[in-house]
Protein backbone atom coordinates (compact mmCIF):
# COMPACT_ATOMS: atom_id res chain seq x y z
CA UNK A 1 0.00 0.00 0.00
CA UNK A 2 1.35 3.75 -0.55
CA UNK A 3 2.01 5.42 2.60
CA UNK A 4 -0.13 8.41 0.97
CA UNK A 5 -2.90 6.42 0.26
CA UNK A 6 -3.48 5.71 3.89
CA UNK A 7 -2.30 9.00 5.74
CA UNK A 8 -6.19 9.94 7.40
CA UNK A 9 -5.52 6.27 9.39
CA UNK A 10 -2.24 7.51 11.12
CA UNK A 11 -4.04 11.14 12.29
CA UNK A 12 -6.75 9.60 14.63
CA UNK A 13 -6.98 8.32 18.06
CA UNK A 14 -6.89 4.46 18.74
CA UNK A 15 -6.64 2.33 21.81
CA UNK A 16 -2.83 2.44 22.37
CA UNK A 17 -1.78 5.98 20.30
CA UNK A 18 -4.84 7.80 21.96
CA UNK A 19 -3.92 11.39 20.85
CA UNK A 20 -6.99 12.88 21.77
CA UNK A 21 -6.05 12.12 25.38
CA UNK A 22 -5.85 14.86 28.12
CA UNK A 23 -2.54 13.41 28.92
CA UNK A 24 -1.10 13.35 25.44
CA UNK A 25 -2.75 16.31 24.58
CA UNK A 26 -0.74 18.23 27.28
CA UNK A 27 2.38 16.74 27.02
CA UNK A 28 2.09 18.24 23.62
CA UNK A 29 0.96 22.01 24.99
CA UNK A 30 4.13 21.41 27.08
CA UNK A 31 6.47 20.23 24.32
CA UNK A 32 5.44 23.08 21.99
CA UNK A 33 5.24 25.98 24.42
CA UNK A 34 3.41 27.62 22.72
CA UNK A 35 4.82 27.57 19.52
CA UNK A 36 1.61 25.26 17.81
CA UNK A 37 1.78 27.97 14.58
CA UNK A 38 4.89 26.90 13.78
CA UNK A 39 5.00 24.85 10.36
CA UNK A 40 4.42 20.83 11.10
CA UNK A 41 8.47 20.39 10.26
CA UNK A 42 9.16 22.28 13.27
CA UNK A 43 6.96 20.93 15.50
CA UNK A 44 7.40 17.64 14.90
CA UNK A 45 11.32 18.35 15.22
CA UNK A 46 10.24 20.00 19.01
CA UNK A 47 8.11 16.35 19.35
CA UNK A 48 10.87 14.13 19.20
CA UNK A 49 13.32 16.60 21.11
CA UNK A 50 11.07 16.20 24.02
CA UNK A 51 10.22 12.55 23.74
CA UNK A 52 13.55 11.66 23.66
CA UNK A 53 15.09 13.82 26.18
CA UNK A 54 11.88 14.10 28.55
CA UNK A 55 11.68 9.97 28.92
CA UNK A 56 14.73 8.63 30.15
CA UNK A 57 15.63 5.68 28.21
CA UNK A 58 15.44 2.35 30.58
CA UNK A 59 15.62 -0.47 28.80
CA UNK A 60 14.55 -2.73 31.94
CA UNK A 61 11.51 -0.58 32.22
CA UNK A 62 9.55 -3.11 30.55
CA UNK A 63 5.95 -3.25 31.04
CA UNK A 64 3.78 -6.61 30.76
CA UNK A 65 0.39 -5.42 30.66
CA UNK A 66 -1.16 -4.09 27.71
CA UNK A 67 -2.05 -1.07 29.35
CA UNK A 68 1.32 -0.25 29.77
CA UNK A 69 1.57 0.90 26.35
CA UNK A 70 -0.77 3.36 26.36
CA UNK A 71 0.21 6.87 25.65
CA UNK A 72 -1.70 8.60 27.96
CA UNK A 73 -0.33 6.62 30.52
CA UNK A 74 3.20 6.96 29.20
CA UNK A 75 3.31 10.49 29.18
CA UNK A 76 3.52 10.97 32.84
CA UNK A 77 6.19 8.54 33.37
CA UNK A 78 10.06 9.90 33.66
CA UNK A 79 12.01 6.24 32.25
CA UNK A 80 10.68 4.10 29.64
CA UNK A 81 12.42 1.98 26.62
CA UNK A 82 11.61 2.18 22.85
CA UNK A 83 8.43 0.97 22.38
CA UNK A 84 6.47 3.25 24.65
CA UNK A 85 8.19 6.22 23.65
CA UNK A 86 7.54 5.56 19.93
CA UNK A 87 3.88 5.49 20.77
CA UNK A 88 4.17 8.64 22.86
CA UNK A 89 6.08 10.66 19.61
CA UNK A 90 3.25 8.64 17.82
CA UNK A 91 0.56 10.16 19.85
CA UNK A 92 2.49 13.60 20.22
CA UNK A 93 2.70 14.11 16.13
CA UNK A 94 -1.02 12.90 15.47
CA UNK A 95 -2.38 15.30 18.22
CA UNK A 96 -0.41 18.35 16.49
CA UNK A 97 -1.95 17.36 12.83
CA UNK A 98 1.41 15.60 11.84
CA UNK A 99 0.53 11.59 10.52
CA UNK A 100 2.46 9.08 12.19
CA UNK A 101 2.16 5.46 12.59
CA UNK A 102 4.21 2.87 15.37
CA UNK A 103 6.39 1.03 13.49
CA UNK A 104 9.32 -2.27 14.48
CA UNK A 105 12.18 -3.77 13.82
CA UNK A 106 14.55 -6.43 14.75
CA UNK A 107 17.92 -4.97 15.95
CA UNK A 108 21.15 -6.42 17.24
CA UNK A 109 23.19 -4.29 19.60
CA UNK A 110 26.45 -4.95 19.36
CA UNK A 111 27.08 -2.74 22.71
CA UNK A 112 24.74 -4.25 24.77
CA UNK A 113 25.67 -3.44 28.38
CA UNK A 114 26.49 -7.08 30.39
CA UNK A 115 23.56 -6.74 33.28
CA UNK A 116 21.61 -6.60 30.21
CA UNK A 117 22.33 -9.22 27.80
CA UNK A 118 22.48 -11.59 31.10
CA UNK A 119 18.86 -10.88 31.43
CA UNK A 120 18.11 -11.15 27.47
CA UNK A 121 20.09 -14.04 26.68
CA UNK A 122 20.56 -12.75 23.61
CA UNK A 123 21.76 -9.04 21.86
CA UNK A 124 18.48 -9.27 19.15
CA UNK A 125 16.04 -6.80 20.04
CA UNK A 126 12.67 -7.73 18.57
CA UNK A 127 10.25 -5.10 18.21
CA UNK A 128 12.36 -2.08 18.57
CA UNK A 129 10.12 0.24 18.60
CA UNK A 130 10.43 3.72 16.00
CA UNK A 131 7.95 6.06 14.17
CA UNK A 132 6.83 6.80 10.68
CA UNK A 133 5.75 10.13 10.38
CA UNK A 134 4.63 12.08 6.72
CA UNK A 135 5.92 15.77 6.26
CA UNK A 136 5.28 17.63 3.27
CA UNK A 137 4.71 14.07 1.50
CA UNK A 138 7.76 12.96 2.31
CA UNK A 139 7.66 9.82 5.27
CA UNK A 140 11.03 9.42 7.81
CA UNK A 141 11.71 7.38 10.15
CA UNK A 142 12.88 8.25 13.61
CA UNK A 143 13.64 6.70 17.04
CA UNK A 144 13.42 8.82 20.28
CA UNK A 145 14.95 5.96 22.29
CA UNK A 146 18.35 7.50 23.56
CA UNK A 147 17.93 10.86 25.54
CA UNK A 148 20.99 12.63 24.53
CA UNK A 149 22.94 12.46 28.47
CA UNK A 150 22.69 8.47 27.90
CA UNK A 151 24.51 9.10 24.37
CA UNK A 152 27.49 11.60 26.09
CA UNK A 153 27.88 8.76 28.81
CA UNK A 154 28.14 5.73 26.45
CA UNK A 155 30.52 7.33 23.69
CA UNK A 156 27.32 7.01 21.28
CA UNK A 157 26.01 9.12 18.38
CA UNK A 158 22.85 11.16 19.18
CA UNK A 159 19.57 10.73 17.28
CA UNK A 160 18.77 13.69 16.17
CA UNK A 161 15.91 14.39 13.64
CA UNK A 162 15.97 17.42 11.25
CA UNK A 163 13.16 17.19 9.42
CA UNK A 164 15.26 16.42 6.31
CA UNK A 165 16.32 12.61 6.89
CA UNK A 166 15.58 9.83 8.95
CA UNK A 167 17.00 9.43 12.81
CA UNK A 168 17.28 5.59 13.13
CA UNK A 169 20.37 4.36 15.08
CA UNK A 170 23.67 4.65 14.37
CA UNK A 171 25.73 1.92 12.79
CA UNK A 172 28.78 3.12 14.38
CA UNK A 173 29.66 4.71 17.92
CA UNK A 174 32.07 7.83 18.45
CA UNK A 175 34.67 5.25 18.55
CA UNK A 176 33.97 3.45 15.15
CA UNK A 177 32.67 0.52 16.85
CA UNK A 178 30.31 -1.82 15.57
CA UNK A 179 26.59 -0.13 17.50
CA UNK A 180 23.33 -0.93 15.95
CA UNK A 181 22.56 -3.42 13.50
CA UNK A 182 19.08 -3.35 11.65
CA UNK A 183 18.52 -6.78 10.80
CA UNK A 184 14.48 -7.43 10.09
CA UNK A 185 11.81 -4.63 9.66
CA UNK A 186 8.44 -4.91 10.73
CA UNK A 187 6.68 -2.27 8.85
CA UNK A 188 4.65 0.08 10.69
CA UNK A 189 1.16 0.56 12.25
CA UNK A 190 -1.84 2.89 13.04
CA UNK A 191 -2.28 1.14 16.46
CA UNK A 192 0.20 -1.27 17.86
CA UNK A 193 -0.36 -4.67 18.07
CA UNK A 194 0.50 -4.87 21.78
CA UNK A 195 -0.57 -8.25 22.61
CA UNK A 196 1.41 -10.30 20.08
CA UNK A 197 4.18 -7.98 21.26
CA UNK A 198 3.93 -9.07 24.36
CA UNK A 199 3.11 -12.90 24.03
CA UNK A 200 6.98 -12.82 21.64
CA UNK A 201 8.36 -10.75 24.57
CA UNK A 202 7.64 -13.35 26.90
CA UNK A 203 8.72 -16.10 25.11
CA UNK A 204 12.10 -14.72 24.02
CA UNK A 205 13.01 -13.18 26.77
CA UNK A 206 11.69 -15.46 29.49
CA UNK A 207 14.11 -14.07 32.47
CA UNK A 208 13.99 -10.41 31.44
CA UNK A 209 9.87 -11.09 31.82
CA UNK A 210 9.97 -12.29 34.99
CA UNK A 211 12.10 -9.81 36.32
CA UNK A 212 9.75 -7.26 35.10
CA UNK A 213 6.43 -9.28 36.57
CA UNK A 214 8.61 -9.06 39.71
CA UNK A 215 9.42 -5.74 39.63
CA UNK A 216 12.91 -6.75 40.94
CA UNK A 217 15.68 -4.15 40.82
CA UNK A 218 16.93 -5.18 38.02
CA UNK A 219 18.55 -2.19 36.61
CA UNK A 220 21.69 -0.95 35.37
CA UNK A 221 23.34 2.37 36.86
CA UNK A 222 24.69 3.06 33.32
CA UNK A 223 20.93 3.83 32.61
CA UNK A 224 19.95 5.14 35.84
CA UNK A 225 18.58 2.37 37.80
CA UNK A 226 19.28 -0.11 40.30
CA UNK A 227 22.40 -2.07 40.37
């Protein structure tokens, strides 16, 4: 399907990217300040500033109930990993006008921190979560994963989105080591389909799951948790 052919179904509110939200809606009013006549480049630019440097990045902040992965619910939280804060931007862009739609893929991190891959068993992430949004006909991609204090500490490129390319991860660190590896897209979504997401989560990664039923401090102090 042409991603122009379908842009009215990534501007309304569904279950998980419920834009028309109080909570969304002023996380937006926030993120703007006011500056909402500003064209949609720039505001979506402002969007994904504050998603990903608003939300710390905490990739054991893994939730494992659907409702978890609602917007409204993740834009009062300070920490969350990729998937909820691609629905947030999601949300964010749809309730300023600007289409966007949840989208996945399969990475491999080749920097995975050790507490981490423990936990994983594995360095493929499946179901990283980024966005698809549509500007001036044009559709990007961008990920508002890493808040840009995690990238300074970890010697890694920032993601940052200009409105005139995509803002995916980085191939490379500062250091010219191997980083991110994009190795199976998922295509993208108008709402997310959070419980398949979660029935793969918790078979492939069976001890990260329990940790985060547990709530154990499972955490790494390289992302600001628990030891």
């Amino acid at each position: 399907m042409e991603p122009n052919a379908c842009l009215p179904e990534f501007l309304v509110s569904t279950a998980f990217v419920d834009s028309d939200s109080p909570e969304v809606r002023a996380f937006v009013a926030r993120s703007l300040d006011g500056a909402e006549n500003l064209p949609a480049t720039a505001r979506a630019i402002r969007l994904f500033d504050a998603v990903r440097d608003r939300i710390r990045y905490d990739p054991f902040n893994v939730g494992t109930a659907e409702d978890d992965y609602r917007a409204s619910r993740i834009a009062g939280k300070p920490a969350n990993y990729c998937v909820p804060k691609a629905i947030l931007l999601t949300a964010a862009l749809r309730a300023a006008g600007i289409p966007a739609a949840v989208g996945f893929a399969d990475v491999r991190n080749h920097l995975n921190s050790p507490k981490l891959a423990e936990l994983m068993g594995t360095d493929l992430f499946i179901y990283h979560g980024y966005v698809a949004l549509w500007l001036d006909g044009r559709m990007f991609k961008v990920t508002p994963a890493f808040n840009t204090e995690l990238c300074e500490r970890f010697g890694v490129k920032q993601l940052i989105f200009d409105g005139k390319s995509d803002a995916l991860f980085h191939e490379f660190d500062t250091n010219s080591q191997r980083h991110m590896e994009y190795v199976n897209d998922r295509g993208w979504f108008a709402d997310p389909p959070i419980g398949q997401l979660l029935r793969d989560f918790r078979t492939t990664y069976p001890k990260l799951w329990q940790a985060s039923r547990d709530r154990a401090p499972v955490g790494d102090t390289a992302f600001g948790g628990e030891r």
